[in-house]
C-alpha atoms as a PDB file:
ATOM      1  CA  UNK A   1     -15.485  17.020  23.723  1.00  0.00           C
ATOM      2  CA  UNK A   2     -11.836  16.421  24.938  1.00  0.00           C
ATOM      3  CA  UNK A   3      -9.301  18.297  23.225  1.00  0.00           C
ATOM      4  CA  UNK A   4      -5.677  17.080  22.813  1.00  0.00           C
ATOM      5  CA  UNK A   5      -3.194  19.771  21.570  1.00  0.00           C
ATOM      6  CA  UNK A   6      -0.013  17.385  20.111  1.00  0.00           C
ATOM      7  CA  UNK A   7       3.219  19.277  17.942  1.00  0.00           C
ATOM      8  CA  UNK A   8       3.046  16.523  15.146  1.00  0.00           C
ATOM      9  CA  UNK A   9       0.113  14.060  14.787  1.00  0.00           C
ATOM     10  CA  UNK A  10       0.641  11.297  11.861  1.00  0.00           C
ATOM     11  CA  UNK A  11      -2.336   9.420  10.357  1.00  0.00           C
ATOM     12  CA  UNK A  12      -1.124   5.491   9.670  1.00  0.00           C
ATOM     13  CA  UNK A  13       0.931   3.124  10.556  1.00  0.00           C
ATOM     14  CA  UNK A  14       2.584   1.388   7.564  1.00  0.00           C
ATOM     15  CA  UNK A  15       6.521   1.537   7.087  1.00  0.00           C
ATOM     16  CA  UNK A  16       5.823   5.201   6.352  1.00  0.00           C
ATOM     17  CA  UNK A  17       4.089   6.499   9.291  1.00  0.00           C
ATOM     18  CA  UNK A  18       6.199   4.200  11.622  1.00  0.00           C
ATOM     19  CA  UNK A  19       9.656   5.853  10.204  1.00  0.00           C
ATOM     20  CA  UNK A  20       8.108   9.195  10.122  1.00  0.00           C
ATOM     21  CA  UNK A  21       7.157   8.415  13.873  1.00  0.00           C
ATOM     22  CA  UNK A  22      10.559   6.773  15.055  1.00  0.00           C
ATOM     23  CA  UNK A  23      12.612  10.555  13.243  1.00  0.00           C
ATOM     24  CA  UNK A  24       9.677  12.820  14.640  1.00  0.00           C
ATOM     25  CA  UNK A  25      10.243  11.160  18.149  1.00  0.00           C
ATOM     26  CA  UNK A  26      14.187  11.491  18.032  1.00  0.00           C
ATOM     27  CA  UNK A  27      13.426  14.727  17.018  1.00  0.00           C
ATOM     28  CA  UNK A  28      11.783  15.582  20.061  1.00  0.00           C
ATOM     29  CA  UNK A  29       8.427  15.863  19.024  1.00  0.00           C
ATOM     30  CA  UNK A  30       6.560  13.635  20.669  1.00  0.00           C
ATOM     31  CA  UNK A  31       4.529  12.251  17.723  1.00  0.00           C
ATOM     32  CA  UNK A  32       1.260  10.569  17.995  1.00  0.00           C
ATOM     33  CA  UNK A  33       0.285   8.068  15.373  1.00  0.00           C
ATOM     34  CA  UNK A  34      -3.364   6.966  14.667  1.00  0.00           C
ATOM     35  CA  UNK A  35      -3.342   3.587  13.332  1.00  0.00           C
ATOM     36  CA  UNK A  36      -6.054   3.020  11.524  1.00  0.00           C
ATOM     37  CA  UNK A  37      -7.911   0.210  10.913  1.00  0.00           C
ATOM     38  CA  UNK A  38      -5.262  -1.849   8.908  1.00  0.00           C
ATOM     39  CA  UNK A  39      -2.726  -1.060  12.226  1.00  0.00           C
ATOM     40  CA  UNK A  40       0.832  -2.067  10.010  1.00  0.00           C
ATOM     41  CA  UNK A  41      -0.728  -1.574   6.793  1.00  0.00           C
ATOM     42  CA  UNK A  42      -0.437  -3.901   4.003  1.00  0.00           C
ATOM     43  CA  UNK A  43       3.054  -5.380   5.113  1.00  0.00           C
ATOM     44  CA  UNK A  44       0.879  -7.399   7.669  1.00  0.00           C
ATOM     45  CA  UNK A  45      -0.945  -9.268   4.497  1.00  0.00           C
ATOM     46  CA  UNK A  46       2.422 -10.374   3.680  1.00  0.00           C
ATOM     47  CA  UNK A  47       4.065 -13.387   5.209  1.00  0.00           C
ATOM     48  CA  UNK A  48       7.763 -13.217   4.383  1.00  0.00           C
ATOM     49  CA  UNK A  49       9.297  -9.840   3.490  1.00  0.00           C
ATOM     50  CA  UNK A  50      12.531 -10.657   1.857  1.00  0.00           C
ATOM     51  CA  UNK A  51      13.510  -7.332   0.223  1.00  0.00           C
ATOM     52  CA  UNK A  52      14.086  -4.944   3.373  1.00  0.00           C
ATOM     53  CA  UNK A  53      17.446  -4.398   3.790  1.00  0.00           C
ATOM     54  CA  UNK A  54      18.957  -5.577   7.442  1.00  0.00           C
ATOM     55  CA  UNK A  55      16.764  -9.136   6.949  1.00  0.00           C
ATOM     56  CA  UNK A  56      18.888 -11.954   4.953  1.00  0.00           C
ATOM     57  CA  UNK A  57      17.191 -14.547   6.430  1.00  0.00           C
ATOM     58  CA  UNK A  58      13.631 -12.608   5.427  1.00  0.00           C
ATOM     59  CA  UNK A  59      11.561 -11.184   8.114  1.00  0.00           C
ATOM     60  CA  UNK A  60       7.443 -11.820   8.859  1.00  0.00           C
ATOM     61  CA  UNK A  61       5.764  -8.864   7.660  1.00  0.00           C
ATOM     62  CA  UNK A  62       3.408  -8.712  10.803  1.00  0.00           C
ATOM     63  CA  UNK A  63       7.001  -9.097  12.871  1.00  0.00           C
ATOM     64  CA  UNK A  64       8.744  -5.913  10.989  1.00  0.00           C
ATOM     65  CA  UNK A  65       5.759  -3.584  11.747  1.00  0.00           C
ATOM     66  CA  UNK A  66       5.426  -5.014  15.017  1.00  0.00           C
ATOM     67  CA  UNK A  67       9.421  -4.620  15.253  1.00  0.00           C
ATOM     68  CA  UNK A  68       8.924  -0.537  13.619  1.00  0.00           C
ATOM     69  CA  UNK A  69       5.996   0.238  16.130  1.00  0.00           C
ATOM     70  CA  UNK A  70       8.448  -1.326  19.511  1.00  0.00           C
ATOM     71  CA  UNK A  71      11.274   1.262  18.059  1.00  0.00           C
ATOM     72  CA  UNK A  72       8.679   4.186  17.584  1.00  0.00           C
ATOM     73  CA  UNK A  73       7.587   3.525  20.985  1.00  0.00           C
ATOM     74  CA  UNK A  74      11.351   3.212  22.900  1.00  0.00           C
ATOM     75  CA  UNK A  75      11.356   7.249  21.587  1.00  0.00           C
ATOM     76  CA  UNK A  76       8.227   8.277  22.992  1.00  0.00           C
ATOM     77  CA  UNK A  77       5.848   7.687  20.565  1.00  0.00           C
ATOM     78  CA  UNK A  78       2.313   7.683  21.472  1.00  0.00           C
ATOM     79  CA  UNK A  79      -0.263   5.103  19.413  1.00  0.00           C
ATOM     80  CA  UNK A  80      -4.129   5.868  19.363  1.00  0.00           C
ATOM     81  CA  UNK A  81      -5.200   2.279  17.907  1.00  0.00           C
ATOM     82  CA  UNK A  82      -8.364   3.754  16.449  1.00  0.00           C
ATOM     83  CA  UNK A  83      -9.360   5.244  12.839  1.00  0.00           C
ATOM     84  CA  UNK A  84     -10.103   8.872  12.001  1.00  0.00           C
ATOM     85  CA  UNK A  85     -13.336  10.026  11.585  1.00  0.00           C
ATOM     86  CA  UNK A  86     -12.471  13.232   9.911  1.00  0.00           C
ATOM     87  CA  UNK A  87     -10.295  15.870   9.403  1.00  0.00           C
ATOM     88  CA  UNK A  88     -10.558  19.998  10.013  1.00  0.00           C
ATOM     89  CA  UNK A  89      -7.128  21.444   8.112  1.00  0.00           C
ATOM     90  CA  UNK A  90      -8.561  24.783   7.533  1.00  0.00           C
ATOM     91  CA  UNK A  91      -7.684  26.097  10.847  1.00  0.00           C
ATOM     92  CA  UNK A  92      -4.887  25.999  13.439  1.00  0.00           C
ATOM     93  CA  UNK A  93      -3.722  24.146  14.762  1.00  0.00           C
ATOM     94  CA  UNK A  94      -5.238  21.252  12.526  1.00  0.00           C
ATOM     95  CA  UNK A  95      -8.189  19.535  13.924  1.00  0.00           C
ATOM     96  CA  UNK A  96      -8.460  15.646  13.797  1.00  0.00           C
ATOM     97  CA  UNK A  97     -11.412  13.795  14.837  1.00  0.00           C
ATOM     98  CA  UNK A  98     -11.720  10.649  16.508  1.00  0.00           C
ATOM     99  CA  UNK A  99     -14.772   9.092  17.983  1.00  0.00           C
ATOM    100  CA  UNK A 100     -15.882  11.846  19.988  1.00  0.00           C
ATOM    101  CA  UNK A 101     -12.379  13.355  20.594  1.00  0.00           C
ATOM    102  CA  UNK A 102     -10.595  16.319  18.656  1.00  0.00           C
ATOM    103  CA  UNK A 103      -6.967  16.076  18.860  1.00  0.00           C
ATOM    104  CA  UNK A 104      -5.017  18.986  17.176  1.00  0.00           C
ATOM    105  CA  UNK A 105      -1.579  19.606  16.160  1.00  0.00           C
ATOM    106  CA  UNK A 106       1.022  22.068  14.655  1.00  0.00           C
ATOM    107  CA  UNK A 107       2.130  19.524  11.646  1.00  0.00           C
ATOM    108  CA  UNK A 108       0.231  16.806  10.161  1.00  0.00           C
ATOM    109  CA  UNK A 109       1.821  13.338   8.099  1.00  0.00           C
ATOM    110  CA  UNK A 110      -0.549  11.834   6.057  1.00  0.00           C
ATOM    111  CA  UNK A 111       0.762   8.203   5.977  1.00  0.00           C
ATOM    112  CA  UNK A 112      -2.555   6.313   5.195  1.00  0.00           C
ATOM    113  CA  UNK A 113      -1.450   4.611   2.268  1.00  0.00           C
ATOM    114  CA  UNK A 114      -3.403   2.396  -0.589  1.00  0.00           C
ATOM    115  CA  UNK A 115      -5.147  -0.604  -0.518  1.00  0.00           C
ATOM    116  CA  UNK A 116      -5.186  -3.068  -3.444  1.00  0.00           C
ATOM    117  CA  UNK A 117      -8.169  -3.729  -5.061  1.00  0.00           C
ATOM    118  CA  UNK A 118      -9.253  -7.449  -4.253  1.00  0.00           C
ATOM    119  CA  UNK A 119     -11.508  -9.968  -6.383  1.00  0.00           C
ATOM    120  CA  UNK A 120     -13.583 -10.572  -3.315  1.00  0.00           C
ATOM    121  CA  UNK A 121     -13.625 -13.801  -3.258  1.00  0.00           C
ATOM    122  CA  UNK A 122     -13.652 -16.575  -0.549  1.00  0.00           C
ATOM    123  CA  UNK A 123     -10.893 -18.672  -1.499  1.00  0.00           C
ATOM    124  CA  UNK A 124      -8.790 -15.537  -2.542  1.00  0.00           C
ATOM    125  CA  UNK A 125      -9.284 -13.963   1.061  1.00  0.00           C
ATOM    126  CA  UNK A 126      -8.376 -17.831   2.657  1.00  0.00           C
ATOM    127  CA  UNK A 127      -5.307 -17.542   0.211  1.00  0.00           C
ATOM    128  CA  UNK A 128      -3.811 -14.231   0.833  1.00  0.00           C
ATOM    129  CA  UNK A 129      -0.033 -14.553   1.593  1.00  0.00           C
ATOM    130  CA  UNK A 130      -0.463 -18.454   0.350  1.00  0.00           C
ATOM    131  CA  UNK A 131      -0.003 -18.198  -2.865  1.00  0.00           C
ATOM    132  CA  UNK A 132      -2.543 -15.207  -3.563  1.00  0.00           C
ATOM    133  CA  UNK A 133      -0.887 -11.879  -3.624  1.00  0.00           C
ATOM    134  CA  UNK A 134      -1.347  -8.212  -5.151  1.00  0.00           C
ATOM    135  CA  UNK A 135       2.605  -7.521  -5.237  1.00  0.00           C
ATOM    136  CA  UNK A 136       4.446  -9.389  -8.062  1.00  0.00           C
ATOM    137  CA  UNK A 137       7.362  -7.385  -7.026  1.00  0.00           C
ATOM    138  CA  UNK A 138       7.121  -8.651  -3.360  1.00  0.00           C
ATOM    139  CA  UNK A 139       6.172 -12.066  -3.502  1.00  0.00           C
ATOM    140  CA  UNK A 140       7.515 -13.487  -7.226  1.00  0.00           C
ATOM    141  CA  UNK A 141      10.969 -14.793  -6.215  1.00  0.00           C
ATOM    142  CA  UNK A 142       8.577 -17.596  -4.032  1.00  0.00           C
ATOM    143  CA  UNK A 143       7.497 -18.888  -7.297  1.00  0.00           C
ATOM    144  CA  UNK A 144      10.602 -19.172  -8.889  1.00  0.00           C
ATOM    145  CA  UNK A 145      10.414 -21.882 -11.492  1.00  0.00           C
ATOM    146  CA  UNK A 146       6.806 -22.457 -11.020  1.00  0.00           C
ATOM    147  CA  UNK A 147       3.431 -21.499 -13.012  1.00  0.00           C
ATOM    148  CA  UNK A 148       1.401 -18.529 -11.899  1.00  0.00           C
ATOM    149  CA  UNK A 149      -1.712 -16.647 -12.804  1.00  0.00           C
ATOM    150  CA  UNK A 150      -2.019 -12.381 -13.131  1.00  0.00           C
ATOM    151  CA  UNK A 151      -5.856 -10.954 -13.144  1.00  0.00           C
ATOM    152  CA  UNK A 152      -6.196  -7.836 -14.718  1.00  0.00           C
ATOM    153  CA  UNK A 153      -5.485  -6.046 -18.385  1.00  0.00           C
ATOM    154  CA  UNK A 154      -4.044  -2.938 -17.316  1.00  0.00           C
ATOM    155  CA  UNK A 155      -0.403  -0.876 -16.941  1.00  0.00           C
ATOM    156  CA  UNK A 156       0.277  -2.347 -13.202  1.00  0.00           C
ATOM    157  CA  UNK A 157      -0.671  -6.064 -15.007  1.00  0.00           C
ATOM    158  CA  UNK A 158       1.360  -6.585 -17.867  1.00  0.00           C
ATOM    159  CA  UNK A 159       4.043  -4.988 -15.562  1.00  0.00           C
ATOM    160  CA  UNK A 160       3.427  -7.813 -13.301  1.00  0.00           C
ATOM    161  CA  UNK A 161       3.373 -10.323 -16.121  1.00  0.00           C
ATOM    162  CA  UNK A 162       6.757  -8.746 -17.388  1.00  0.00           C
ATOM    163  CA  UNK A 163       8.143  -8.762 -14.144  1.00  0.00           C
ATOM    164  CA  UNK A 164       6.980 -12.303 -12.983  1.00  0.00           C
ATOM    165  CA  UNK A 165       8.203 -14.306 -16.643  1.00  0.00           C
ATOM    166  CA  UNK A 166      11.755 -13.231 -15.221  1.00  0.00           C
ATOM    167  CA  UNK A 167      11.467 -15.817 -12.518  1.00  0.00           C
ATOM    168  CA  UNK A 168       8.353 -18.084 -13.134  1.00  0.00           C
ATOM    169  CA  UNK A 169       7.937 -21.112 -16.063  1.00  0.00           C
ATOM    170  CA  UNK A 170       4.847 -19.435 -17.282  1.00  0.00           C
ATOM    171  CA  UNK A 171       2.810 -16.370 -16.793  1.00  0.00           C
ATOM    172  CA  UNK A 172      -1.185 -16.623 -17.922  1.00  0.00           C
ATOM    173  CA  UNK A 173      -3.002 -13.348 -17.869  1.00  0.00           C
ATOM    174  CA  UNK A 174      -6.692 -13.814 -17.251  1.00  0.00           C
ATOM    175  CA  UNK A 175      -8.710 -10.636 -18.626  1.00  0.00           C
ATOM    176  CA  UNK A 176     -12.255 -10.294 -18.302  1.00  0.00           C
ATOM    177  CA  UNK A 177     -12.522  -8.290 -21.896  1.00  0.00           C
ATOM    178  CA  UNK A 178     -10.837  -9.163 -25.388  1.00  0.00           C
ATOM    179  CA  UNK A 179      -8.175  -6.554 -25.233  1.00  0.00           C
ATOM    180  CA  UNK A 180      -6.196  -4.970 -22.852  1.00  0.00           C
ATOM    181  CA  UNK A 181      -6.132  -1.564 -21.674  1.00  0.00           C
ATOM    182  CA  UNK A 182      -2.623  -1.207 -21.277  1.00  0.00           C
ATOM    183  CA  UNK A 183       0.314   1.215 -23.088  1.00  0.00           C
ATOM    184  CA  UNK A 184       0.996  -0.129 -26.706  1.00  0.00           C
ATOM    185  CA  UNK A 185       4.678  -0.452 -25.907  1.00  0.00           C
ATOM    186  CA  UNK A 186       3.963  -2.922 -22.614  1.00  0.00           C
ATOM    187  CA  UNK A 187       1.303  -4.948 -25.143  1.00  0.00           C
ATOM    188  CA  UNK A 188       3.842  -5.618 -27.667  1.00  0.00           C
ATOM    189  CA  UNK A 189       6.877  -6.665 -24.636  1.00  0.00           C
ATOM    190  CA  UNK A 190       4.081  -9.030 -23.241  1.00  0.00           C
ATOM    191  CA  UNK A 191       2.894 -10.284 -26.819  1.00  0.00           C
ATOM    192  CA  UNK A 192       6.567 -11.056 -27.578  1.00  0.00           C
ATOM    193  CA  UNK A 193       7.107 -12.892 -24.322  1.00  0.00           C
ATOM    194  CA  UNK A 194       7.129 -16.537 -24.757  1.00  0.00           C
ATOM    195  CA  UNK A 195       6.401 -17.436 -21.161  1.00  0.00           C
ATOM    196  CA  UNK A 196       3.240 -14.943 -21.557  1.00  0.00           C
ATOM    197  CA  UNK A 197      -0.164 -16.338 -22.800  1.00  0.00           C
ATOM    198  CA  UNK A 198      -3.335 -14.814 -22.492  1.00  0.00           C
ATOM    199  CA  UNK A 199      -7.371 -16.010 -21.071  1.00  0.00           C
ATOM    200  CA  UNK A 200      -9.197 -13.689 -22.613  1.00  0.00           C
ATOM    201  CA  UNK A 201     -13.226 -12.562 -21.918  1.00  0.00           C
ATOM    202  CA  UNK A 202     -12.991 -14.406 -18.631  1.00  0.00           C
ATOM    203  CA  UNK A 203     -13.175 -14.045 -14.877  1.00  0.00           C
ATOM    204  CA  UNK A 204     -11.967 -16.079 -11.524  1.00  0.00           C
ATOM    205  CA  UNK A 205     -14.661 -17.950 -10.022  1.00  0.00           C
ATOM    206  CA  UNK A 206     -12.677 -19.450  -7.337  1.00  0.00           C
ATOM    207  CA  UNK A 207      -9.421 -20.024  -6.243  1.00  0.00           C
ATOM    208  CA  UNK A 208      -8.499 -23.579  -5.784  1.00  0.00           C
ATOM    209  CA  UNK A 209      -6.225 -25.546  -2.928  1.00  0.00           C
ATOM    210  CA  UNK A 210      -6.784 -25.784   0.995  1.00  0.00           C
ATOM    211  CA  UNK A 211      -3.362 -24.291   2.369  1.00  0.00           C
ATOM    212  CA  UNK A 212      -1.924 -23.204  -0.943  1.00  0.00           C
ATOM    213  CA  UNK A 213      -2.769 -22.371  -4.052  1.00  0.00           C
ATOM    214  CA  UNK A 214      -3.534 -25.149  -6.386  1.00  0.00           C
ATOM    215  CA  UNK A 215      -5.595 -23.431  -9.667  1.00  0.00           C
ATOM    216  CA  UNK A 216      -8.004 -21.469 -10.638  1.00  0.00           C
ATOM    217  CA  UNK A 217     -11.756 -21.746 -11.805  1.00  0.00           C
ATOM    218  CA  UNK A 218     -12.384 -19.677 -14.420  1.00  0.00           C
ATOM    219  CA  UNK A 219     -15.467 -18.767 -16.010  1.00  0.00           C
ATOM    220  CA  UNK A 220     -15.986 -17.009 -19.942  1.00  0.00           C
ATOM    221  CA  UNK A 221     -18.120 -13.967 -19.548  1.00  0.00           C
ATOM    222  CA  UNK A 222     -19.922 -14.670 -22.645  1.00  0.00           C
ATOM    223  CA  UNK A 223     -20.660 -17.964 -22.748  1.00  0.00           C
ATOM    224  CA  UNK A 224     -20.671 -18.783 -18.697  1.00  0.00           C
ATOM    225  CA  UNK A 225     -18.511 -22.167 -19.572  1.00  0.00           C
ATOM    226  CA  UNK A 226     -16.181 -23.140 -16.804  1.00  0.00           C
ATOM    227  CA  UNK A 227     -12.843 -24.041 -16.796  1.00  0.00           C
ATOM    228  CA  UNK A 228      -9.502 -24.872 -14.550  1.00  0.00           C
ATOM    229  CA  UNK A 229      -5.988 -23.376 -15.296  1.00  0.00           C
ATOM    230  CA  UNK A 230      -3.522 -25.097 -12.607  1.00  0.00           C
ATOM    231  CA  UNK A 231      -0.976 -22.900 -11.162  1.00  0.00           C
ATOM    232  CA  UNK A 232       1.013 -22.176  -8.129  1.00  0.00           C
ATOM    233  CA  UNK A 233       0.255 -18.512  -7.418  1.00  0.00           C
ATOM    234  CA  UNK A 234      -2.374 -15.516  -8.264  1.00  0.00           C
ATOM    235  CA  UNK A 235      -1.496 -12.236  -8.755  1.00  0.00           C
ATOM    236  CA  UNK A 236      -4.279  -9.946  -8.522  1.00  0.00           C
ATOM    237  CA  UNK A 237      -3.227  -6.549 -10.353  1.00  0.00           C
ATOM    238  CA  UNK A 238      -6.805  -4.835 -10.572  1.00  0.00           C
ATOM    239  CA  UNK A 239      -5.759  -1.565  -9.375  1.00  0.00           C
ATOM    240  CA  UNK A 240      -4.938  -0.140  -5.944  1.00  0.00           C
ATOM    241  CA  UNK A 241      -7.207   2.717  -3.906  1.00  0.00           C
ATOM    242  CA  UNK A 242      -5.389   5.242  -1.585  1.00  0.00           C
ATOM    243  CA  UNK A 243      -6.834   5.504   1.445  1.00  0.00           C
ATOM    244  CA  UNK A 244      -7.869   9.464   1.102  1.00  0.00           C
ATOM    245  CA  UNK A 245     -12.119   9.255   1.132  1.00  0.00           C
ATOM    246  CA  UNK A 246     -12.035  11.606   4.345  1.00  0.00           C
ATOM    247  CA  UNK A 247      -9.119  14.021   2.719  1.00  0.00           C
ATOM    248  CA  UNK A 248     -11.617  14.746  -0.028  1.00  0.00           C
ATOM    249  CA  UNK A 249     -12.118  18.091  -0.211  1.00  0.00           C
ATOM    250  CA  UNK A 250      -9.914  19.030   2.792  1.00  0.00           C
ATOM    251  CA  UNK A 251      -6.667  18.411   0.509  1.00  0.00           C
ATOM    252  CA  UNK A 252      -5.574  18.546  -3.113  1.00  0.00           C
ATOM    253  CA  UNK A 253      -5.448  14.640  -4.679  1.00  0.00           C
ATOM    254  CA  UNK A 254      -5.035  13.988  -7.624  1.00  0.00           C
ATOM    255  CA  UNK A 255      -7.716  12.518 -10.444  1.00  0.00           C
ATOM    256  CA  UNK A 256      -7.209   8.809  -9.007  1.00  0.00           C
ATOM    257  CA  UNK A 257      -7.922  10.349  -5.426  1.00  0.00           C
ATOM    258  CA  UNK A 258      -3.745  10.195  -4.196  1.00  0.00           C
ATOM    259  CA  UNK A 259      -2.548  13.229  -2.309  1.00  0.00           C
ATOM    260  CA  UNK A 260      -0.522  15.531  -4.928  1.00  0.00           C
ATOM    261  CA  UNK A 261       2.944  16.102  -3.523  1.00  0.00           C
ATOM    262  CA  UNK A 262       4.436  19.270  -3.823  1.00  0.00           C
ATOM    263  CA  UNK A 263       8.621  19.641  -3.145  1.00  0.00           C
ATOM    264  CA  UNK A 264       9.467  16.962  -1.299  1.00  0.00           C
ATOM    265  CA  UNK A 265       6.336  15.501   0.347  1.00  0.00           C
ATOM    266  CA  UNK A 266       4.685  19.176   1.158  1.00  0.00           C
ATOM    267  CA  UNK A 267       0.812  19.007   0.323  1.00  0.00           C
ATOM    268  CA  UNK A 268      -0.971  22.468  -1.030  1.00  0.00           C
ATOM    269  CA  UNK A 269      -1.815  22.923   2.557  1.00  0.00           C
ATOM    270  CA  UNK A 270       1.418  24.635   4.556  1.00  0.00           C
ATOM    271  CA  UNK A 271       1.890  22.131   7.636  1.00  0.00           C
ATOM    272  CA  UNK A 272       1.146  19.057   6.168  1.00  0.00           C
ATOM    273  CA  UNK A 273       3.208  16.150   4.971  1.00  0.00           C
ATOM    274  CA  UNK A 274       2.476  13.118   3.271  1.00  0.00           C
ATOM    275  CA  UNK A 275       4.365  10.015   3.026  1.00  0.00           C
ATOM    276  CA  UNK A 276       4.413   6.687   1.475  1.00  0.00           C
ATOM    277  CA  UNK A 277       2.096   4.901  -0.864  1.00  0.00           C
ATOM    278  CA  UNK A 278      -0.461   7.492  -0.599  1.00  0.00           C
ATOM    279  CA  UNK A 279       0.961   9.365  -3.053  1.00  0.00           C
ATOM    280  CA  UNK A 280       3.468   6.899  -4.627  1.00  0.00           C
ATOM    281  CA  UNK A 281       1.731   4.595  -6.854  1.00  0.00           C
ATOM    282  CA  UNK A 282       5.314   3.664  -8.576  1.00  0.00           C
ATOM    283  CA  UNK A 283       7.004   2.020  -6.479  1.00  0.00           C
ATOM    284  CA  UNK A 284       5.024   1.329  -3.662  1.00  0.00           C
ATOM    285  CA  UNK A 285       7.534  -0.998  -1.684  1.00  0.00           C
ATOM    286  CA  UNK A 286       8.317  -1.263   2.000  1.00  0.00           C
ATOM    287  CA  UNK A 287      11.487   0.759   1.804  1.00  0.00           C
ATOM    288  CA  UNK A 288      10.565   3.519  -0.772  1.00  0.00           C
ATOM    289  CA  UNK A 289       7.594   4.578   2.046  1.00  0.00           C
ATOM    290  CA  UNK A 290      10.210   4.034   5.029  1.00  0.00           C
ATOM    291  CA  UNK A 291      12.156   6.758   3.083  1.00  0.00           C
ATOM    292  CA  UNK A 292       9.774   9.365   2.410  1.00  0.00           C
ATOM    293  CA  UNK A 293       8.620   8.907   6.007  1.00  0.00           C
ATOM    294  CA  UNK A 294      11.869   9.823   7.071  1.00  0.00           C
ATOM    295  CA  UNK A 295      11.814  13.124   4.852  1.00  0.00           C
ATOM    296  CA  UNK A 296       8.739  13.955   6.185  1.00  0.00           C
ATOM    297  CA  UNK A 297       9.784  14.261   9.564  1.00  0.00           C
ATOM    298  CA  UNK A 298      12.876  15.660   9.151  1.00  0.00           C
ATOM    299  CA  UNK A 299      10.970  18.031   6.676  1.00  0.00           C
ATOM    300  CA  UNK A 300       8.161  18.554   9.827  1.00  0.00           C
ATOM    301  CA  UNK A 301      11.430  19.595  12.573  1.00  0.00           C
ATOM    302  CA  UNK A 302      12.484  22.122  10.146  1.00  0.00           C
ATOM    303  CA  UNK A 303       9.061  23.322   9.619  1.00  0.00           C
ATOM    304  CA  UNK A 304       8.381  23.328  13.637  1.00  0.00           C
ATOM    305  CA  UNK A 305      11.436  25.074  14.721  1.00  0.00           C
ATOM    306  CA  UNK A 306      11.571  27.849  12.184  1.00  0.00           C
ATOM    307  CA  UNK A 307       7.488  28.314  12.798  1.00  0.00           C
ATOM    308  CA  UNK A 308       8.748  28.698  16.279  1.00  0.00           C
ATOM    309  CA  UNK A 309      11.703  31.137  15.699  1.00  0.00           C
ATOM    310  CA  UNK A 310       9.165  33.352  13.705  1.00  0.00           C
ATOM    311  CA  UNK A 311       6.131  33.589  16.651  1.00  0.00           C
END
C-alpha cells in the first residue's frame, strides 16, 4: 500500500472544491483534490450558466469548471481524477482511500456535493440541458414566455412552480398522487397562481422532441390512460441526494444524509471542513458553493498554522 502524507486533501470538484482548492493553494498548501466521478459536478449538466458573476455574455458550464480547475492548477494544485473508496477520520492524520492507495492529510474539505434525483428515463437523460433540467432557478430565464412542465409535489416543487410562473406563460405541475406534500402556505401561493395548473395521479412516460423538448407523455396511475401535455421545458424537482454514502458513520449528517455544519463550515470532527451543496440544500447555486469553499480554506490555513504553532 502506498502512502501519501498531503497538509489539506479536498474530496470534489464542483465550484466548491475548485475555490476551496484555488485559496488552499495561494495559501501555500498544496491541496490535492479527488474528483470524483462527476469531475465538475453538476455545473457540467448545464449548458449555459448565466448567473455567475464575471460572465455577461453567459459561460458553458463544462467551460467554467474546466476554466476553475486551469486556475486551481496555475497555484499548484494537484488533481487525482479518481473516486474515493472510503474514508478513516478517526485517526491522524485522516486516512483516505483510493483504489489501493491511502493518502492522508492534516485537514480534510468535504466538497462532494448532491445529486438531483432523476426520473430515469431515456428521453429525459437525451434531454438534459435541452430543455430538461432539475434547477428552475438556473435554467428558467431560457423559457421566458414559453410553457413548461415541473414533476414533483413537494417544498423544492411548488418553489419551482412559484419561481418559474415569474417568467414562463404557464406552469403545469404533474404529481403522481392527488395531493401534494408541500407546506400549506406554498399550496395556497401555487393554488392562487393563475399561470399554475395541476396533473394530478399521474407520471412521465416519456419525454418528447429529438434536440429539444417538445411534450410530455403522461400516463394516470390509476387508470394507465395516456396522454400528451406540449411544452417547452421539464423541470424535474423530485428531490436531491448528497453525495455522503461513504461519510456514513465516519461523520455527523443530518436525517436526509447532508453533513451538519457546525460554525462556519466546521463538521463535529476537529480538522474537517465541508463546503458547498453538501450541506446547503437552500440555495444550492454555483456561487453560494464557490463561497463557502473559499471559507473553508481560509478556515483550513487558520486551522493549519495555529495546529502548527501549538506542536
Amino acid at each position: 500500500m502506498n502512502n501519501n502524507n498531503n497538509r489539506v486533501i479536498i474530496i470534489g470538484s464542483g465550484p466548491a472544491g475548485l475555490t476551496a482548492a484555488i485559496y488552499a493553494a495561494r495559501g501555500g498548501l498544496e491541496p490535492v483534490v479527488m474528483s470524483g466521478n462527476e469531475p465538475g459536478g453538476q455545473l457540467t449538466l448545464t449548458t449555459d450558466v448565466e448567473n455567475f458573476p464575471g460572465f455577461p455574455d453567459a459561460i458553458g458550464g463544462p467551460d467554467l469548471m474546466q476554466n476553475m480547475r486551469k486556475q486551481a492548477e496555475r497555484f499548484g494544485t494537484k488533481f487525482i481524477d479518481a473516486a474515493v473508496g472510503s474514508v478513516d477520520f478517526l485517526s491522524r492524520p485522516f486516512k483516505i482511500n483510493i483504489g489501493d492507495t491511502v493518502h492522508t492529510a492534516e485537514a480534510v474539505i468535504i466538497a462532494t456535493g448532491s445529486s438531483a434525483i432523476w426520473l430515469g428515463l431515456e428521453s429525459e437523460s437525451r434531454l438534459k440541458g435541452k430543455g430538461v433540467s432539475a434547477c428552475g432557478t438556473c435554467d428558467g430565464f431560457f423559457f421566458k414566455g414559453k410553457d413548461v412542465v415541473v414533476v414533483g409535489g413537494g417544498d423544492v416543487a411548488i418553489e419551482e412552480a412559484l419561481f418559474l410562473s415569474k417568467l414562463t406563460n404557464s406552469v403545469k405541475v404533474i404529481h403522481r398522487r392527488d395531493e401534494l406534500r408541500a407546506a400549506r402556505i406554498m399550496q395556497q401561493r401555487a393554488s392562487n397562481n393563475k399561470k399554475i395548473s395541476f396533473v394530478w395521479n399521474s407520471v412521465i412516460d416519456e419525454i418528447l422532441g429529438e434536440n429539444k423538448v417538445k411534450g410530455i407523455r403522461i400516463r394516470n396511475v390509476h387508470t394507465n390512460a395516456l396522454s400528451i401535455i406540449m411544452c417547452d421545458a421539464v423541470f424535474v424537482a423530485i428531490g436531491h441526494k448528497p453525495n455522503t454514502d461513504f461519510f456514513r458513520g465516519k461523520l455527523e449528517l443530518d436525517n436526509k444524509g447532508y453533513v451538519k455544519k457546525y460554525d462556519e463550515n466546521k463538521t463535529n470532527i476537529d480538522g474537517i471542513f465541508v463546503a458547498g451543496d453538501v450541506y446547503d440544500l437552500t440555495y444550492r447555486q454555483a456561487v453560494t458553493a464557490a463561497g463557502s469553499g473559499c471559507k473553508a480554506a481560509i478556515n483550513v490555513i487558520n486551522y493549519l498554522e495555529n495546529k502548527e504553532e501549538n506542536e
